[in-house]
C-alpha atoms as a PDB file:
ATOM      1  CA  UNK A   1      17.253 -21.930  11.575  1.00  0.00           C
ATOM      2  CA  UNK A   2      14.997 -24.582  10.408  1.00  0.00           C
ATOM      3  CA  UNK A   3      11.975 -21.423  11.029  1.00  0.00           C
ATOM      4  CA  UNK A   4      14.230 -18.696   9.627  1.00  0.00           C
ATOM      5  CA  UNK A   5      14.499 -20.294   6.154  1.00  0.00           C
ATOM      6  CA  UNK A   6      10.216 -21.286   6.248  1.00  0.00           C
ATOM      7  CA  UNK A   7       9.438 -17.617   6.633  1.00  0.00           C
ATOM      8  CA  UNK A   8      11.859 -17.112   3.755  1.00  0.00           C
ATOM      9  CA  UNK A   9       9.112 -19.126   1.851  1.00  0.00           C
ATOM     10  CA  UNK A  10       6.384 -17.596   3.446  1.00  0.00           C
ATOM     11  CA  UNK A  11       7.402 -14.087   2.289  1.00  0.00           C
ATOM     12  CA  UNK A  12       8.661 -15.192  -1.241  1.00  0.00           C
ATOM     13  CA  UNK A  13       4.977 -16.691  -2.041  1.00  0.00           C
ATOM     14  CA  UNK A  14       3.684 -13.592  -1.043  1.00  0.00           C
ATOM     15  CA  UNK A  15       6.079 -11.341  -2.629  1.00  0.00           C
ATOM     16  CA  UNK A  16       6.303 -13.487  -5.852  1.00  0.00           C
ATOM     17  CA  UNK A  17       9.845 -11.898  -6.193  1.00  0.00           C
ATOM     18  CA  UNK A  18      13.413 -12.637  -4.900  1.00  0.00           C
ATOM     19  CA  UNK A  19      14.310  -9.251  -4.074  1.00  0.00           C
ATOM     20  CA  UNK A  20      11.714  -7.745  -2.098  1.00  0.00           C
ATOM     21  CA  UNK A  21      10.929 -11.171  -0.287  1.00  0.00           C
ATOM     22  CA  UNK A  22      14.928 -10.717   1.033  1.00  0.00           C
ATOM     23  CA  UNK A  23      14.149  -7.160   1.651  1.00  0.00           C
ATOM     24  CA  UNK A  24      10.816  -8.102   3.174  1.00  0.00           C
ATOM     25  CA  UNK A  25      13.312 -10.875   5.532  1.00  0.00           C
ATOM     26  CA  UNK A  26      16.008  -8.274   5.913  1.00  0.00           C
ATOM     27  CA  UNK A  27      18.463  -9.920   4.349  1.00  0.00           C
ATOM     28  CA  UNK A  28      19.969 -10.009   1.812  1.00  0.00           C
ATOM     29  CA  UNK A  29      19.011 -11.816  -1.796  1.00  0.00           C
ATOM     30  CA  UNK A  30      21.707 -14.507  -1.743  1.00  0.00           C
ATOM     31  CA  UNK A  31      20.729 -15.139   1.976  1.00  0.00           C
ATOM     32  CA  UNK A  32      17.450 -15.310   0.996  1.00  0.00           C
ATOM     33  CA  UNK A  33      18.394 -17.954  -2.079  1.00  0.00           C
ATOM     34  CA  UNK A  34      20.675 -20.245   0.100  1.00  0.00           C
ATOM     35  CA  UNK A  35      17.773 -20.457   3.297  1.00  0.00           C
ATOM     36  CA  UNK A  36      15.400 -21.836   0.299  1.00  0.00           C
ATOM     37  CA  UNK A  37      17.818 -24.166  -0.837  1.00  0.00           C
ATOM     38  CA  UNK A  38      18.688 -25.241   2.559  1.00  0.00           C
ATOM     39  CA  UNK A  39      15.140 -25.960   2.920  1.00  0.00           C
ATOM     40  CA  UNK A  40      14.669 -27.864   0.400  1.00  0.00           C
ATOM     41  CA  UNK A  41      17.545 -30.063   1.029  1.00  0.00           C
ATOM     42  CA  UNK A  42      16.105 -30.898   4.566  1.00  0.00           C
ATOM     43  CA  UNK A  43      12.527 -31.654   3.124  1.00  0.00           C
ATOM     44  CA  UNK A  44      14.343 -33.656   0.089  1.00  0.00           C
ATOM     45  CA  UNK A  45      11.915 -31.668  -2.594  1.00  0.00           C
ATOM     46  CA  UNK A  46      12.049 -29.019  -5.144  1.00  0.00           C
ATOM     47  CA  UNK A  47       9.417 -26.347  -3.594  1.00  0.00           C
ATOM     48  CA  UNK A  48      10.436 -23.041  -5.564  1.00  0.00           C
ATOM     49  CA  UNK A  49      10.435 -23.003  -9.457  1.00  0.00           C
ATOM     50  CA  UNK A  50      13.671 -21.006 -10.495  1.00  0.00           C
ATOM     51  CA  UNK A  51      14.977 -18.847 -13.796  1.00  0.00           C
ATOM     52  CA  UNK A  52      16.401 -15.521 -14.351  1.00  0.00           C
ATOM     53  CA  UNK A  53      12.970 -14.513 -11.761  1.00  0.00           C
ATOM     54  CA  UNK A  54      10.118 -16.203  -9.670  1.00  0.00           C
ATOM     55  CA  UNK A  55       8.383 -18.677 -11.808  1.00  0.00           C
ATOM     56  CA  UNK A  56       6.451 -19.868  -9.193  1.00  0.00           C
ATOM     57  CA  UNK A  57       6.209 -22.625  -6.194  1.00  0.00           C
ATOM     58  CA  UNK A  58       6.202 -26.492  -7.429  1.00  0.00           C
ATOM     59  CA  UNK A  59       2.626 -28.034  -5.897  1.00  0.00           C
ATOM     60  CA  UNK A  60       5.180 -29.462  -3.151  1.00  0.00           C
ATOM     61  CA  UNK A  61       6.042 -25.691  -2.468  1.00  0.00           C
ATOM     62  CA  UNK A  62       2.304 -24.496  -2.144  1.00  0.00           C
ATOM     63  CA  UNK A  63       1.423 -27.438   0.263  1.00  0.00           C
ATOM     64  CA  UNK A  64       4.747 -26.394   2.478  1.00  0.00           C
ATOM     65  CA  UNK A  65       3.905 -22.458   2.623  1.00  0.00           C
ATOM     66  CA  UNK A  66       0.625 -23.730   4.068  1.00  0.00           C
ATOM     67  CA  UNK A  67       2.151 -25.535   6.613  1.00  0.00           C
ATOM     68  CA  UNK A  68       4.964 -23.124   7.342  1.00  0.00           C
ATOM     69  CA  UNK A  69       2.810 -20.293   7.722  1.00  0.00           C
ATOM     70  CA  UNK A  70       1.414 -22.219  10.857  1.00  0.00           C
ATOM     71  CA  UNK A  71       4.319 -23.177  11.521  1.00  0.00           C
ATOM     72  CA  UNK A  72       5.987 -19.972  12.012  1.00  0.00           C
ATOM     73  CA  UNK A  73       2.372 -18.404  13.763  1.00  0.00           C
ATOM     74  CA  UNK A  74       2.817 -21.181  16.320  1.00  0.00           C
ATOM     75  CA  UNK A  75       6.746 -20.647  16.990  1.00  0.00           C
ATOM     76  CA  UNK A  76       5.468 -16.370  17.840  1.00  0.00           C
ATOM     77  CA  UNK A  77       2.964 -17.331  19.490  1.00  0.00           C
ATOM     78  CA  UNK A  78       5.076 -19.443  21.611  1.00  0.00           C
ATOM     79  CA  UNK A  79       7.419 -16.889  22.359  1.00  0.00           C
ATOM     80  CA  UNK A  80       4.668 -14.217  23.099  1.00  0.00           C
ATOM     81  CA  UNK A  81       3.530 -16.837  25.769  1.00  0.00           C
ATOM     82  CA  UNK A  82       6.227 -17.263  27.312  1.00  0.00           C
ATOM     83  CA  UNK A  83       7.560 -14.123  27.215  1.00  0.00           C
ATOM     84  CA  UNK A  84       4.543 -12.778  28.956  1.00  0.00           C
ATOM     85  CA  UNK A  85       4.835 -14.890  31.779  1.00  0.00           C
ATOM     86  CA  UNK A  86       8.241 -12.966  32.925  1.00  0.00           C
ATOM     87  CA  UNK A  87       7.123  -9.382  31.258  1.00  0.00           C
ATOM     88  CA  UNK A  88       3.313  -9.589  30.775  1.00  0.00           C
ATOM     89  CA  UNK A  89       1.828  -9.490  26.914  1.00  0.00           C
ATOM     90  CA  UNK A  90       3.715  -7.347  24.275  1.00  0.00           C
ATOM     91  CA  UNK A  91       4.307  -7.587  20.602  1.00  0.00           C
ATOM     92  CA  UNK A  92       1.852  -5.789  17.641  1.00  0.00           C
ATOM     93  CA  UNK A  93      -1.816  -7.332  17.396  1.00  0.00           C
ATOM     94  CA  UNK A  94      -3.148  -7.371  13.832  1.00  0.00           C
ATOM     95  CA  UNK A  95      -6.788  -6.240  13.453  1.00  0.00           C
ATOM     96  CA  UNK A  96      -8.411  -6.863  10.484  1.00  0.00           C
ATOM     97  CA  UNK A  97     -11.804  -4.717  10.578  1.00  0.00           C
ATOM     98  CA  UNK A  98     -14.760  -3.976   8.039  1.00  0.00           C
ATOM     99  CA  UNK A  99     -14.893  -0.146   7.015  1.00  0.00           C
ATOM    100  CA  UNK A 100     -18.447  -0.083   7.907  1.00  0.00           C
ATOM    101  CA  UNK A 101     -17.160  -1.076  12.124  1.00  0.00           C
ATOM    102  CA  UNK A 102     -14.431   1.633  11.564  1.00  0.00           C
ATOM    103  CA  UNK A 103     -16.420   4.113  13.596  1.00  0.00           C
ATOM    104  CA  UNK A 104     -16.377   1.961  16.810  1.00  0.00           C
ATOM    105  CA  UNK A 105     -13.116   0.181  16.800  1.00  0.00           C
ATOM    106  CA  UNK A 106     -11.446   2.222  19.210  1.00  0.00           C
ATOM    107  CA  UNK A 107     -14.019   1.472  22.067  1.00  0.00           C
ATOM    108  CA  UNK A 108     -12.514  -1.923  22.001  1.00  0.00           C
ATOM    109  CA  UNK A 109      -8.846  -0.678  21.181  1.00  0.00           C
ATOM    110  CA  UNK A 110      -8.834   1.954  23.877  1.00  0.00           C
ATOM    111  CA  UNK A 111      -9.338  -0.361  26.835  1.00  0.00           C
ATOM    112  CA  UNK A 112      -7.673  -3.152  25.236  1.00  0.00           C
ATOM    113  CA  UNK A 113      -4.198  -0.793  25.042  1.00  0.00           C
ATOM    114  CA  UNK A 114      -5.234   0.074  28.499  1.00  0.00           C
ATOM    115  CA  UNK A 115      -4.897  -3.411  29.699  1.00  0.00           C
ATOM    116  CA  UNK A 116      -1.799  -4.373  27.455  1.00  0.00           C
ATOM    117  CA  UNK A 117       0.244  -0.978  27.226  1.00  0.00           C
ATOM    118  CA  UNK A 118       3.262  -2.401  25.979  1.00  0.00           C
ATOM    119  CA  UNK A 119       1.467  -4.085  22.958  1.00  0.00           C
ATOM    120  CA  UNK A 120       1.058  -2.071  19.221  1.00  0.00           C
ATOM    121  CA  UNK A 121      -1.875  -2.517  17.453  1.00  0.00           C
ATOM    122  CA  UNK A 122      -1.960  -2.553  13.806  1.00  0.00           C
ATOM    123  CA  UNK A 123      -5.713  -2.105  12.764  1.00  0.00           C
ATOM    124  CA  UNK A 124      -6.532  -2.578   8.865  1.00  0.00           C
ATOM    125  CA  UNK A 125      -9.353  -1.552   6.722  1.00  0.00           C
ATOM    126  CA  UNK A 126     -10.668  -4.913   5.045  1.00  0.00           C
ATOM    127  CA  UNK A 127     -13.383  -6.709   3.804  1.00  0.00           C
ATOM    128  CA  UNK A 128     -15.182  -9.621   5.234  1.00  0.00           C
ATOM    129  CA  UNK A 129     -13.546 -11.870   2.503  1.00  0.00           C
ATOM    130  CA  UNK A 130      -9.638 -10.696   3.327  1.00  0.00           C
ATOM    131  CA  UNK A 131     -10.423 -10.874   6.659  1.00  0.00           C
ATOM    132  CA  UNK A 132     -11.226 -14.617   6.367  1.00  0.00           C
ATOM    133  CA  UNK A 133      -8.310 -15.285   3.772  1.00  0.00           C
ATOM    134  CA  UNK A 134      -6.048 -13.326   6.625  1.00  0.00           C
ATOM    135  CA  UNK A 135      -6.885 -15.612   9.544  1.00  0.00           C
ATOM    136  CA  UNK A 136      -6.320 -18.761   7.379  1.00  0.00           C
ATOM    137  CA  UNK A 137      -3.037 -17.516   6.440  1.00  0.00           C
ATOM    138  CA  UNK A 138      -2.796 -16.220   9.922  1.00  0.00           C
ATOM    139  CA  UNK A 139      -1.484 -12.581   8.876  1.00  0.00           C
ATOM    140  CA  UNK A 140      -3.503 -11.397  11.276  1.00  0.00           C
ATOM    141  CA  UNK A 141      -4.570 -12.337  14.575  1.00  0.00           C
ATOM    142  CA  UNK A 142      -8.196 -10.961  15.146  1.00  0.00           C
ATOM    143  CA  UNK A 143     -10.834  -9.403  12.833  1.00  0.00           C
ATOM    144  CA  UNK A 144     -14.010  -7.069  13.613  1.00  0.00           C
ATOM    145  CA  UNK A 145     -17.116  -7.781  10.794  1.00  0.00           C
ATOM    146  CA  UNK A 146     -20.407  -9.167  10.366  1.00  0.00           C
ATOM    147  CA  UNK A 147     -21.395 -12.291  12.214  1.00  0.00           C
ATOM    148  CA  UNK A 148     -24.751 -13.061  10.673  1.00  0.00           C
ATOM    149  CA  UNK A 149     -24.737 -12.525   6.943  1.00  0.00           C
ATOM    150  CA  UNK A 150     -22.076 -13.902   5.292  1.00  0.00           C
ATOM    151  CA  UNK A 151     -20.639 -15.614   8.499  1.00  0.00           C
ATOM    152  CA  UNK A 152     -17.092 -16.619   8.625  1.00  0.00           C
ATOM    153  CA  UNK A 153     -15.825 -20.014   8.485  1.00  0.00           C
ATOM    154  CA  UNK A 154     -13.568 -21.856  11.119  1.00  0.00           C
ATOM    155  CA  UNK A 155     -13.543 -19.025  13.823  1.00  0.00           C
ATOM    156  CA  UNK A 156     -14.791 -18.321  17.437  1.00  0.00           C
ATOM    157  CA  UNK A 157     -17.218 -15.357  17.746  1.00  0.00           C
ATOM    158  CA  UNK A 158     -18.152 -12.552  20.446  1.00  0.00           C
ATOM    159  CA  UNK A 159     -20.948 -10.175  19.376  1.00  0.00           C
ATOM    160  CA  UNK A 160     -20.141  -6.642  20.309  1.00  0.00           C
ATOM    161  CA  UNK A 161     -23.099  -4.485  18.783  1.00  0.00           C
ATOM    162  CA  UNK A 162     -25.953  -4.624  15.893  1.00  0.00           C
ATOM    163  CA  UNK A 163     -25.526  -2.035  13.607  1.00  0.00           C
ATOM    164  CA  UNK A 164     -28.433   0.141  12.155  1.00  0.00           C
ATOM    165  CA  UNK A 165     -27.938   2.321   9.331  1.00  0.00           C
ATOM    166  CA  UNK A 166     -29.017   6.069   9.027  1.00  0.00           C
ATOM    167  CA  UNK A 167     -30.205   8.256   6.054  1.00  0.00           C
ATOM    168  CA  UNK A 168     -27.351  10.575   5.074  1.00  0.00           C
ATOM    169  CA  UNK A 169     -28.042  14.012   3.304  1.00  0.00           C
ATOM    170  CA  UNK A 170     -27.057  17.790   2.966  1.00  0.00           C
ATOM    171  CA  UNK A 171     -28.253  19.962   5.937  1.00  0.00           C
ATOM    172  CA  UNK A 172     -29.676  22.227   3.547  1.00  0.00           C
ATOM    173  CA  UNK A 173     -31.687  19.304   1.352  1.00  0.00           C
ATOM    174  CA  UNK A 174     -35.595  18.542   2.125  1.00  0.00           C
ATOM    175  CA  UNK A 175     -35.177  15.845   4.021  1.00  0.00           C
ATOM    176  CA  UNK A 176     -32.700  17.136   6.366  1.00  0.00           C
ATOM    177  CA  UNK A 177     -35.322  18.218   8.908  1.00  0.00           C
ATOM    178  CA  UNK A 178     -37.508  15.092   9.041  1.00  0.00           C
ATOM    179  CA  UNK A 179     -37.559  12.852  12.454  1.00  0.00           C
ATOM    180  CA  UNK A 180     -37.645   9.338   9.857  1.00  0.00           C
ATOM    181  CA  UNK A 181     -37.567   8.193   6.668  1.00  0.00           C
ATOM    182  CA  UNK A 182     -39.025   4.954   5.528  1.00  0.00           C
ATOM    183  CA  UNK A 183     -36.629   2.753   3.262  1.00  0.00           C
ATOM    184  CA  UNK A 184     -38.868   2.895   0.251  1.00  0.00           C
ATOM    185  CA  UNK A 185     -38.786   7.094  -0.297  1.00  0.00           C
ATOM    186  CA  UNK A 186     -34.828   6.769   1.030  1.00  0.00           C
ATOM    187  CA  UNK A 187     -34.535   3.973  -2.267  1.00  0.00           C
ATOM    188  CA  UNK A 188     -35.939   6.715  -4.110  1.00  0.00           C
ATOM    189  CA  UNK A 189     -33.788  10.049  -3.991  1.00  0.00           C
ATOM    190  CA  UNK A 190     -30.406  10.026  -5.357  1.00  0.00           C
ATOM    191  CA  UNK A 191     -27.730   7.692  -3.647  1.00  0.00           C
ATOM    192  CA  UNK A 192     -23.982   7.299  -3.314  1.00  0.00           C
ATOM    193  CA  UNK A 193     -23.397   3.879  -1.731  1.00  0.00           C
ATOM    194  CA  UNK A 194     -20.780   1.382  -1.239  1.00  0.00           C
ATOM    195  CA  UNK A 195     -19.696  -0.680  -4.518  1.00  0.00           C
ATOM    196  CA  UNK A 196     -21.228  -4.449  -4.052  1.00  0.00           C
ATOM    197  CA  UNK A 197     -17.839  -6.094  -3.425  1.00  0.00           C
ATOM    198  CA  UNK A 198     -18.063  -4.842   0.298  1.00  0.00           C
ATOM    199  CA  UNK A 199     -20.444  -6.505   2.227  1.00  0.00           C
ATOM    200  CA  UNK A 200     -22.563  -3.530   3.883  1.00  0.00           C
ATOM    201  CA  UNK A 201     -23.734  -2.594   0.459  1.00  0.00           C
ATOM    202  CA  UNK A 202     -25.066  -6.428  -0.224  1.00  0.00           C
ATOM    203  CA  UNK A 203     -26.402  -6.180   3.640  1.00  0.00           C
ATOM    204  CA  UNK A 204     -28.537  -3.297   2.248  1.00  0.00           C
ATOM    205  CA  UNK A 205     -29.590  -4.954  -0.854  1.00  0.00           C
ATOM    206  CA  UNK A 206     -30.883  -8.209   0.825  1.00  0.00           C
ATOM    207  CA  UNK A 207     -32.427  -5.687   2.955  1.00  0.00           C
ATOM    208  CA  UNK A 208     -34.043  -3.998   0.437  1.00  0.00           C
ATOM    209  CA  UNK A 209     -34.682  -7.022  -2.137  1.00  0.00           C
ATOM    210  CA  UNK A 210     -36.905  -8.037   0.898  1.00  0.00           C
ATOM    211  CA  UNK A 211     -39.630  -5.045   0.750  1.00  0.00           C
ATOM    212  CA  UNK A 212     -39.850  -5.717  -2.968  1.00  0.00           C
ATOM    213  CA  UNK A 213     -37.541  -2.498  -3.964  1.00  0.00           C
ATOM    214  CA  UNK A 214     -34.046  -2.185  -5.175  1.00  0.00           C
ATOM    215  CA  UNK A 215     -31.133   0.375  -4.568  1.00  0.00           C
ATOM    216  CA  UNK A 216     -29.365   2.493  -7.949  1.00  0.00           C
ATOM    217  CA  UNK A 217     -26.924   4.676  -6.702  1.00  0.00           C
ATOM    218  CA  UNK A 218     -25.628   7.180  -9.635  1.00  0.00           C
ATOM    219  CA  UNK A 219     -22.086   6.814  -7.483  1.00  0.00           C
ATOM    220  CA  UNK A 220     -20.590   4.028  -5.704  1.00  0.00           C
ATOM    221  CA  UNK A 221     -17.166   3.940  -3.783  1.00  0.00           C
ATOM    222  CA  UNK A 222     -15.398   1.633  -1.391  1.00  0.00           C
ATOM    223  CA  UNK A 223     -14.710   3.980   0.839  1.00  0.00           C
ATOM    224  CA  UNK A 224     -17.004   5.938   3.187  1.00  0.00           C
ATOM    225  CA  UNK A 225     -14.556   8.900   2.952  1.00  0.00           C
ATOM    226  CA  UNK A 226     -15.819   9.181  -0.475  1.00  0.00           C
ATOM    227  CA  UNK A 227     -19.833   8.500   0.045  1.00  0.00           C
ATOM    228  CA  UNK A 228     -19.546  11.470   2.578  1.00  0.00           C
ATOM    229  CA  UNK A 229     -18.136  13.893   0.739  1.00  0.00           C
ATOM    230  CA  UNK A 230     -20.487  13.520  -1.972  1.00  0.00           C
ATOM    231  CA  UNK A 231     -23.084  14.014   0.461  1.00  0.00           C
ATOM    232  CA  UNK A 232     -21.674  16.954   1.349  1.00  0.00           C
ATOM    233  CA  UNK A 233     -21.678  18.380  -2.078  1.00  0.00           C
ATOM    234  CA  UNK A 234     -25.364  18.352  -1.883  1.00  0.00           C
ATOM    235  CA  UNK A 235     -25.878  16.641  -4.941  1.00  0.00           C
ATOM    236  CA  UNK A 236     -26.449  12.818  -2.981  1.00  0.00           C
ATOM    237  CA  UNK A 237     -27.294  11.200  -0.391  1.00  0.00           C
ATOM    238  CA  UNK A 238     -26.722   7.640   0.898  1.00  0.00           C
ATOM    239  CA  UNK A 239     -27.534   4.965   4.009  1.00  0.00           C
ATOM    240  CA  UNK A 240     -24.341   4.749   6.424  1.00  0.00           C
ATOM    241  CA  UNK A 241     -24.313   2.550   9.336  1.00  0.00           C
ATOM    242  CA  UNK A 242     -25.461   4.309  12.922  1.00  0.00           C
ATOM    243  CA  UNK A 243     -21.970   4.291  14.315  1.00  0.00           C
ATOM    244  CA  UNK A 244     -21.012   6.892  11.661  1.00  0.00           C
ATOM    245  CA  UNK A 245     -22.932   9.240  13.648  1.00  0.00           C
ATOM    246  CA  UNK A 246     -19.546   8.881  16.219  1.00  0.00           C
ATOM    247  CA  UNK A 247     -17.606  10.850  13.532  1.00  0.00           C
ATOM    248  CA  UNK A 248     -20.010  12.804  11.515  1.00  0.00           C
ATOM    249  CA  UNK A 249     -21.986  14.454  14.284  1.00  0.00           C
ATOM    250  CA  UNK A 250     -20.469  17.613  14.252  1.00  0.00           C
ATOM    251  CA  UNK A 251     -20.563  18.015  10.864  1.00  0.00           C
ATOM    252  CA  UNK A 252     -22.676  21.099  10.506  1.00  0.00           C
ATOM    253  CA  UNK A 253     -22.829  19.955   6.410  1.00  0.00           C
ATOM    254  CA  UNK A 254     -24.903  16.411   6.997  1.00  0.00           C
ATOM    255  CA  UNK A 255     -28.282  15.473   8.568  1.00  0.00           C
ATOM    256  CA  UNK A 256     -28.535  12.312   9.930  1.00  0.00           C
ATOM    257  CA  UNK A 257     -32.236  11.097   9.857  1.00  0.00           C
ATOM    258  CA  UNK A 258     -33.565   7.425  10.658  1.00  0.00           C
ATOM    259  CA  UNK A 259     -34.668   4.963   8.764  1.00  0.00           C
ATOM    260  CA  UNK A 260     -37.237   3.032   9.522  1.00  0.00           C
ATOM    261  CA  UNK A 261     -40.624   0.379   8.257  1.00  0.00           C
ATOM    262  CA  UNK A 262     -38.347  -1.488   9.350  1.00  0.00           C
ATOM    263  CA  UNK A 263     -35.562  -0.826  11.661  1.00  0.00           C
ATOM    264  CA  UNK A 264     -33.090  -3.304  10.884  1.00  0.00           C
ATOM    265  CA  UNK A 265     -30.160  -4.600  12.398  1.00  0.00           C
ATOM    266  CA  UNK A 266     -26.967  -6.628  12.069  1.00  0.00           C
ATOM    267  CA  UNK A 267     -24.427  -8.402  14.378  1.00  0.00           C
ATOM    268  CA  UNK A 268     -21.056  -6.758  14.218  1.00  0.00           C
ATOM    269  CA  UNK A 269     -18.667  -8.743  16.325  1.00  0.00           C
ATOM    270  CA  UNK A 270     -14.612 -10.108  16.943  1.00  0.00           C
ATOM    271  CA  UNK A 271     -13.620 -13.175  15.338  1.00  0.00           C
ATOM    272  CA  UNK A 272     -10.779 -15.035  16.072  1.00  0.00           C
ATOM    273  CA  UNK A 273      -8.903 -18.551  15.056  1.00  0.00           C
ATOM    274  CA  UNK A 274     -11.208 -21.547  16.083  1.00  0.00           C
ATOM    275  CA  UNK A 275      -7.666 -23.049  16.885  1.00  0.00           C
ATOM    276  CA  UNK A 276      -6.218 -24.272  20.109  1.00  0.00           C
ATOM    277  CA  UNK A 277      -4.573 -22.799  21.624  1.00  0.00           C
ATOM    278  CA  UNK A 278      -5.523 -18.810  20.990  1.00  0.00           C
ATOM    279  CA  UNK A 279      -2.896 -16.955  19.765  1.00  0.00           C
ATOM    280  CA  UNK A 280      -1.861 -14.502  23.438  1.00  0.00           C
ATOM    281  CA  UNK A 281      -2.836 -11.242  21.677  1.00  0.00           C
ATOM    282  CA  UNK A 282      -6.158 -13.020  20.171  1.00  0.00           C
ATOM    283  CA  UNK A 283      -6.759 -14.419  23.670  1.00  0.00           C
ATOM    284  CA  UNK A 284      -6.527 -11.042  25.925  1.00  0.00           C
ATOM    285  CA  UNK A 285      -8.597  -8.830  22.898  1.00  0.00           C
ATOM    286  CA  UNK A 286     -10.890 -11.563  23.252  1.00  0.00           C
ATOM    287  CA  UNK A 287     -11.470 -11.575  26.937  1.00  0.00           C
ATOM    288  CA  UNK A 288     -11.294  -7.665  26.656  1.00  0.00           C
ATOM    289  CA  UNK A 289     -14.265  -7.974  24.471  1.00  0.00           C
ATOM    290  CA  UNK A 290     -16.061 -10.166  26.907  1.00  0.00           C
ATOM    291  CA  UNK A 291     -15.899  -7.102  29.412  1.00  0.00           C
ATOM    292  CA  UNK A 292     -17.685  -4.959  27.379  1.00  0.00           C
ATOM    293  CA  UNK A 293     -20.782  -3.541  28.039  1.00  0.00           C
ATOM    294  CA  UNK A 294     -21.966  -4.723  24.764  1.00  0.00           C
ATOM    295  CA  UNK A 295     -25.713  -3.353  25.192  1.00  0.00           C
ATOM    296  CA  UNK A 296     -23.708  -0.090  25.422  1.00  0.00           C
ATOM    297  CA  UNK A 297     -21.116  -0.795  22.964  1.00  0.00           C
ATOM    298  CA  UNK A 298     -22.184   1.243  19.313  1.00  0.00           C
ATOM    299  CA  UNK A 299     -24.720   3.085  21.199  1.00  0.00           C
ATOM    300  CA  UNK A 300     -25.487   6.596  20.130  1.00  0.00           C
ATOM    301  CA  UNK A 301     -28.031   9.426  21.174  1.00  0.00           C
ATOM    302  CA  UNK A 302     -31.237   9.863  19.283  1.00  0.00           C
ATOM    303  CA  UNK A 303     -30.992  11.096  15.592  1.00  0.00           C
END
């Protein structure tokens, strides 16, 4: 009980409302109200600021969330553990990953749900920064993103590839044809990039600051849905990482051309909880990782 009524305070500092934290528990509101009280009267404090709505958690309440949310990550875990011992691993694993490592996810997925078939995985599109704010608040239990430029805090690390990046244009443009394009002429034409709150677009602008030039896309996005299909419009073009080349192949609209003077690269890898002990589903994607062919893994043929 005592772990029923601390996810009830979990969910209500997430939801910041009664109503859909109950519906979020799946129960109901007063349920929801008398857990929280219950709580409070076992910890002897006032954690949850009340009126006709959420007001807020007293400074007590914020410190307990903290310590619930572990709390309740531990007691899963637990369970997961044990379970497994009688049934092998099952559950949903939470995978936080980068939009620019979207391409490639699945060649860690695939065998991973190969190994594990009766565990779900839930993979999310997310940047660097809620990736890190995820694992501290342990909403998730693994993440895929860059290792080497703005490197996460408090987690373990297993490289899987080093992403390059490609030039991007319309089959029919005048670049389309060439074997490789140097950075400085790709800086030049006219670019739809990522917007500078995701981290591949501040990869390419160290990158760039470096050789003394600087990027000004006319579009920007946070999605490489969108960058594409203004490339395919013919208007832009833009700098994708090499893995895209997985999806966009095929396309018979885009021309994928290599960039080089120089050819740069960047550590993509899994991160997980620096805690002991590893959460099961962290654990076993973690070994699965380690059985990789990782000169292999985010390889592609020759642009």
């Amino acid at each position: 009980m005592f772990v029923r009524q601390m996810s009830y305070l979990v969910a209500l500092a997430r939801e910041k409302h009664f109503s859909r934290a109950a519906e979020r528990c799946h129960v109901t509101q007063s349920t929801l109200s008398s857990g929280l009280k219950a709580l409070e009267r076992e910890l002897d404090m006032r954690l949850v600021i009340r009126g006709p709505r959420f007001l807020g958690l007293t400074p007590e309440g914020e410190r307990v969330v903290a310590w619930a949310s572990q709390i309740i990550s531990d007691y899963e875990n637990l369970k997961q553990d044990v379970e497994g011992i009688r049934e092998g691993l099952n559950g949903t694993l939470r995978f936080g990953v980068i939009p620019a490592a979207m391409p490639a996810v699945a060649k860690l997925t695939s065998p991973f749900c190969a190994k594990h078939p009766h565990v779900t995985v839930d993979v999310r599109s997310m940047s660097s920064i809620d990736i890190q704010n995820a694992l501290d608040k342990f909403e998730i239990d693994a993440g895929l993103t860059y290792l080497d430029n703005e490197p996460l805090a408090n987690v373990r690390k297993k490289t899987l590839y080093r992403e390059r990046y490609l030039f991007v244009t319309h089959a029919d443009g005048p670049l389309a044809q060439t074997d490789a394009i140097t950075w400085r002429d790709a800086t030049a034409e006219n670019l739809c990039l990522l917007h500078e709150s995701m981290q591949n677009r501040r990869v390419l602008n160290n990158l760039v600051g470096s050789l003394g030039l600087k990027l000004a896309p006319t579009v920007t996005s946070d999605s490489f849905l969108a960058v594409c299909s203004h490339v395919c419009s013919g208007e832009w073009s833009s700098i994708i990482p090499h893995t895209f080349s997985f999806i966009f192949r095929g396309c018979k609209e885009l021309a994928l051309v290599g960039l080089i003077d120089p050819v740069h690269s960047q550590a993509i890898g899994l991160v997980a909880s620096a805690r002991d002990p590893l959460s099961p589903l962290a654990h076993a994607l973690m070994h699965c990782a380690g059985r990789l062919d990782i000169d292999q893994f985010g390889t592609v043929d020759k642009v």
